[in-house]
Protein backbone atom coordinates (compact mmCIF):
# COMPACT_ATOMS: atom_id res chain seq x y z
CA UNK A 1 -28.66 6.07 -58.80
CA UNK A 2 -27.12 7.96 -55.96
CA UNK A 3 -23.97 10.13 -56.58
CA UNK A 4 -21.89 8.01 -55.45
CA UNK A 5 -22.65 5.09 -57.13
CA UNK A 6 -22.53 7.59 -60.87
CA UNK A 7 -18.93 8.45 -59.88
CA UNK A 8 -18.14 4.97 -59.47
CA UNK A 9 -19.41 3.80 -62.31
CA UNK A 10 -17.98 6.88 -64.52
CA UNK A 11 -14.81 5.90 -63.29
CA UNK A 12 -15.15 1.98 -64.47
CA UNK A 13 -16.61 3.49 -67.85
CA UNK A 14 -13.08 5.71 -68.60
CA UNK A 15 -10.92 3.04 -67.28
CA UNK A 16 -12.69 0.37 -69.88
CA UNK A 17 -12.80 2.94 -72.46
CA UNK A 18 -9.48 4.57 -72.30
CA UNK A 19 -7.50 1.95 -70.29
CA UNK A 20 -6.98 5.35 -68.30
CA UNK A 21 -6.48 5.00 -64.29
CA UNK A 22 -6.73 7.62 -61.32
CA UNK A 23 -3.17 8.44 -59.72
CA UNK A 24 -4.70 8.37 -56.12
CA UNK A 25 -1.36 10.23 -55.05
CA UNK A 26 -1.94 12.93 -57.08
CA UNK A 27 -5.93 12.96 -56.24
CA UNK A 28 -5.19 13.23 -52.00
CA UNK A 29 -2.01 16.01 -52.80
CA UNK A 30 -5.62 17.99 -54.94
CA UNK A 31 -7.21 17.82 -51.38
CA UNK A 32 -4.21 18.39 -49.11
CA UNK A 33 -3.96 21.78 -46.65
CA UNK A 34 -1.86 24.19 -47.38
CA UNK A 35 -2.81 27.44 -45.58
CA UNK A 36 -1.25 29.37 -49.03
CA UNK A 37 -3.54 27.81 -51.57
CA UNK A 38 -7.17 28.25 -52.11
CA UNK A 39 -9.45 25.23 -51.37
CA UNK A 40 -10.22 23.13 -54.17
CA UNK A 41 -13.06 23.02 -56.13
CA UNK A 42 -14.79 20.02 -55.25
CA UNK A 43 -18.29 18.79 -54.87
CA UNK A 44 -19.64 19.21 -51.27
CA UNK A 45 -20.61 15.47 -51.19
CA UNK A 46 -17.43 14.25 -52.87
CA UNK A 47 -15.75 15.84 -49.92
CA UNK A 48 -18.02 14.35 -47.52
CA UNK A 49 -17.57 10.53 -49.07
CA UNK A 50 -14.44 10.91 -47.48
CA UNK A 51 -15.65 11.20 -44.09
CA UNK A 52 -16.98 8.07 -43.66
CA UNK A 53 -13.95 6.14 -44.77
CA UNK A 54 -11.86 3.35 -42.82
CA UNK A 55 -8.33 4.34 -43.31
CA UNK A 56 -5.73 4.93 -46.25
CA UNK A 57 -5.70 7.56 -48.69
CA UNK A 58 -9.10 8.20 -47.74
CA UNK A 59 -8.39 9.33 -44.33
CA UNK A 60 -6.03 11.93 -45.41
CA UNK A 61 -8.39 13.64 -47.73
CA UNK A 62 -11.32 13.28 -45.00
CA UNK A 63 -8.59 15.46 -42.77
CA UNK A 64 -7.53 17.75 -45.30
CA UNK A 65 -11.34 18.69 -45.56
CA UNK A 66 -11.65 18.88 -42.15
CA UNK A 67 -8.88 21.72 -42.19
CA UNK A 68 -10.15 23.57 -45.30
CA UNK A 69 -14.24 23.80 -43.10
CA UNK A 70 -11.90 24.98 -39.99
CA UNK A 71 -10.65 27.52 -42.03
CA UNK A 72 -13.42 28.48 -43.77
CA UNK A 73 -15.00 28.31 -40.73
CA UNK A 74 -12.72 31.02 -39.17
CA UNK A 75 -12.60 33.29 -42.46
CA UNK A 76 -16.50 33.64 -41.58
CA UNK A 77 -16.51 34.11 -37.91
CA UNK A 78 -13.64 36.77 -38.75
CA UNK A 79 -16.26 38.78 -41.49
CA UNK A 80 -19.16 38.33 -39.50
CA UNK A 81 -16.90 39.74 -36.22
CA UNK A 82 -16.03 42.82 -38.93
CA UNK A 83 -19.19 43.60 -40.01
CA UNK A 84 -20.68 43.34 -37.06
CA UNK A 85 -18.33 45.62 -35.38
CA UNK A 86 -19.00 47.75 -38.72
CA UNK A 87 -22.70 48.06 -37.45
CA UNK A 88 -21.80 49.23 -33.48
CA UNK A 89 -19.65 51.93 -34.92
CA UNK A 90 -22.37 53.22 -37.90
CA UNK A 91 -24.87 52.77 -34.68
CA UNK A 92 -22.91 55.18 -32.73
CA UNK A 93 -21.78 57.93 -35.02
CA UNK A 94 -23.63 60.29 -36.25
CA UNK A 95 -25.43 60.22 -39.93
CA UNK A 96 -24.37 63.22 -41.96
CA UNK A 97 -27.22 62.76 -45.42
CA UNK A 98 -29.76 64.96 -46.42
CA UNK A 99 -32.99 64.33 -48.88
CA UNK A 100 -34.46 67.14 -50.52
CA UNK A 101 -38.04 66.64 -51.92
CA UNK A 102 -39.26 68.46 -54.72
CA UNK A 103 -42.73 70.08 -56.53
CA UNK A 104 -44.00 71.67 -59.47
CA UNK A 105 -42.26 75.00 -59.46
CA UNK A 106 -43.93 78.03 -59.49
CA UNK A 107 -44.70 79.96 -62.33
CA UNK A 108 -41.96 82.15 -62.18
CA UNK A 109 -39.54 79.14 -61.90
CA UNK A 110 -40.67 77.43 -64.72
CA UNK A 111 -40.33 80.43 -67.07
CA UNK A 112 -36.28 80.38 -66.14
CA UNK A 113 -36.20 77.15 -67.51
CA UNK A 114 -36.73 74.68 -64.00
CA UNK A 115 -38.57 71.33 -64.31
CA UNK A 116 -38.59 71.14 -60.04
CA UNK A 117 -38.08 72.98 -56.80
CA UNK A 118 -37.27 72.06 -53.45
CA UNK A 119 -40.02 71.92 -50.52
CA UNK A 120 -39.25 74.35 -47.97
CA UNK A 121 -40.60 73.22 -44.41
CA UNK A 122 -40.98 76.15 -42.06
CA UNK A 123 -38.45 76.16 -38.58
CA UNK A 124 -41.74 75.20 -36.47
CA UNK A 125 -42.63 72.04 -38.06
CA UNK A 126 -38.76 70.44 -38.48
CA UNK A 127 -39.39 68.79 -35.06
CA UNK A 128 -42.30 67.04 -36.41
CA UNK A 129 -40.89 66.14 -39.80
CA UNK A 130 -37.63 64.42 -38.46
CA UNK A 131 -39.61 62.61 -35.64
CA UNK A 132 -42.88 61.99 -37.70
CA UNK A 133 -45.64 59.30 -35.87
CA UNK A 134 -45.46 56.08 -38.13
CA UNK A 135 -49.76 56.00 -37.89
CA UNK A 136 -50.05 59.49 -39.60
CA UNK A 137 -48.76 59.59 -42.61
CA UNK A 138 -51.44 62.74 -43.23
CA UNK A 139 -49.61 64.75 -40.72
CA UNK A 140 -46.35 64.49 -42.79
CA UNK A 141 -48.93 65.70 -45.99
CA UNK A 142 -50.01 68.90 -43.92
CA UNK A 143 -46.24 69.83 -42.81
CA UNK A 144 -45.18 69.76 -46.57
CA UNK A 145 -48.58 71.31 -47.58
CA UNK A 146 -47.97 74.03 -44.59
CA UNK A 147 -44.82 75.41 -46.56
CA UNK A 148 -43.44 79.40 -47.27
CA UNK A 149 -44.51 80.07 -50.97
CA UNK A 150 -41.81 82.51 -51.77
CA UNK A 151 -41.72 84.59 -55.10
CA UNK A 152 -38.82 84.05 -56.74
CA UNK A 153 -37.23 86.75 -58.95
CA UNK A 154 -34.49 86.09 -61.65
CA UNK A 155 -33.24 88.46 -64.37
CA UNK A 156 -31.46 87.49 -67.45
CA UNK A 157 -27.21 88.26 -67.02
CA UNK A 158 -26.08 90.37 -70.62
């Protein structure tokens, strides 16, 4: 049974077991536009149904939905407008972020109490690092391998 034809039929079942009726006034004024209020909260093809009618109560429900997709329609165009003019301006400035990767420390780190340390790449291979090629991920291996290994010194504050 199609949609349709269960909402019809629910509706005969409540009228025969509740003698209860539909206020059709009251039904069109849940569809009607106001540019206030939020659009109701109705089934896609119940709203559609509507479309296809002759005339009468109908009709004006079949336009109300036609106003709530135009603005709904516009409320989209407007965020896609903002976050696409969100993107041209992130395109154009400038990126301000850093990542630091970190090893094992060395010995002398590890006995002050440090888990990590930070890679340091040497001034003549930030070039390649920041503009690596995408087909050699090895070369990005060697420029971390090719680092300073400093000594670091630390004494304990009384």
């Amino acid at each position: 049974m199609c949609y349709s034809a269960q909402v019809e039929a629910a509706y005969k079942k409540l009228g025969r077991r509740y003698h209860a009726t539909v206020d059709f006034d009251e039904f069109v004024n849940l569809y009607l536009y106001h540019p206030t209020a939020s659009r109701p909260l109705t089934p896609r093809a119940l709203d559609l149904s509507f479309s296809a009618s002759d005339g009468g109560a109908a009709a004006v429900i079949a336009k109300a939905v036609q106003q709530w997709d135009e603005l709904e329609s516009r409320q989209l165009e407007e965020l896609v407008f903002s976050q696409r003019t969100r993107l041209v301006n992130a395109e154009r400035g400038r990126l301000l972020s850093f990542a630091a990767i970190t090893d094992e420390p060395p010995p002398e780190v590890a006995e002050a109490g440090h888990d990590r340390c930070i890679v340091q790449i040497k001034p003549e291979n930030i070039d390649a690092w920041l503009n690596p090629d995408p087909r050699s991920l090895a070369a990005c291996y060697e420029i971390l391998d090719d680092r300073p290994r400093p000594y670091y010194e630390h004494r304990l504050e009384a």
